[in-house]
Every structure is written in C-alpha cells, then in structure tokens.
Protein backbone atom coordinates (compact mmCIF):
# COMPACT_ATOMS: atom_id res chain seq x y z
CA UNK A 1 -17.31 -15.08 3.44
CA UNK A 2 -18.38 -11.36 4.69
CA UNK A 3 -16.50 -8.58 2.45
CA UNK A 4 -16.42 -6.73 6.23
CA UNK A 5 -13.60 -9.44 7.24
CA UNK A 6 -11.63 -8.04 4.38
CA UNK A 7 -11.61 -4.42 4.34
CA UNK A 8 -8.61 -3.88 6.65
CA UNK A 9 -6.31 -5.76 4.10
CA UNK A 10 -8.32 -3.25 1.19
CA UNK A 11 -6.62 -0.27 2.90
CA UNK A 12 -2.59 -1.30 2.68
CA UNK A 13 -3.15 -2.24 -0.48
CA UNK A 14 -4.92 0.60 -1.94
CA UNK A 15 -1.23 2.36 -0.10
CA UNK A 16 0.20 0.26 -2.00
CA UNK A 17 -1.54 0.69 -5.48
CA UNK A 18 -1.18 4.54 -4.59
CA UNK A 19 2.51 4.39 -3.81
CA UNK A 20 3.12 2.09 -7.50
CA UNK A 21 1.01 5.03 -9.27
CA UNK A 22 3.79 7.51 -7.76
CA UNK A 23 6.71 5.18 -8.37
CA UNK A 24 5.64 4.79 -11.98
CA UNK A 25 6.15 8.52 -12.27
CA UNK A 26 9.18 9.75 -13.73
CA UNK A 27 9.72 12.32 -11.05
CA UNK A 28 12.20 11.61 -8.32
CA UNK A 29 10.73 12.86 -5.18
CA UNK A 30 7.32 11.12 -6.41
CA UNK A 31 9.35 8.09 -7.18
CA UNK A 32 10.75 8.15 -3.64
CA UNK A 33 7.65 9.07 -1.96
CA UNK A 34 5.88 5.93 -4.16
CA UNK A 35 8.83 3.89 -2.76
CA UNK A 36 8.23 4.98 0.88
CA UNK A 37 4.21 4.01 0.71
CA UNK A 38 5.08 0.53 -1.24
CA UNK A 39 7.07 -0.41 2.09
CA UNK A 40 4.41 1.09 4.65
CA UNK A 41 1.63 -0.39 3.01
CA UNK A 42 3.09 -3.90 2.43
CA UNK A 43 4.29 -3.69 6.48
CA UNK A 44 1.18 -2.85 7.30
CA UNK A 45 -0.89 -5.22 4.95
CA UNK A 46 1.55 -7.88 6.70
CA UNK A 47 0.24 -6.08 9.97
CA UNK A 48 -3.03 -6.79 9.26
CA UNK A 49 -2.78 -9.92 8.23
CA UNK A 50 -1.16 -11.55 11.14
CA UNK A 51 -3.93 -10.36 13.09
C-alpha cells in the first residue's frame, strides 16, 4: 500500500470538499459555483478511478 497510488483520487476529492465548503455558503453564486465543483470533482474522481 504506497500513499503515491492514491494521490490522484486526493485531488477530486479535495474539489469536492472545496465545492461542499462553497455550497454550504448561503450565497447563491457560491452555492452554484460549490454545485458546479461537487459534479467536476466527483466526474473526475470517477475518472480517476476507472483508470
């Protein structure tokens, strides 16, 4: 188990974490730009995975 294997799944979900900090928000163009980089990241993290 080498932590290099796993740092291209770290990335999409540190998109991820960033884009539930911004949904959280109670601003709407920060709740639809947290919205946008849930969906990136998780297609991405699926991406990467798959790999």
């Amino acid at each position: 188990m080498d932590i290099i294997q796993y740092l291209d799944e770290l990335e999409p979900v540190g998109m991820v974490l960033i884009g539930l900090v911004l949904f959280i928000i109670p601003e709407p163009a920060t709740s639809t730009l947290g919205i946008g980089l849930i969906v990136l990241g998780g297609a991405w993290w699926f991406y990467e995975w798959n790999r």
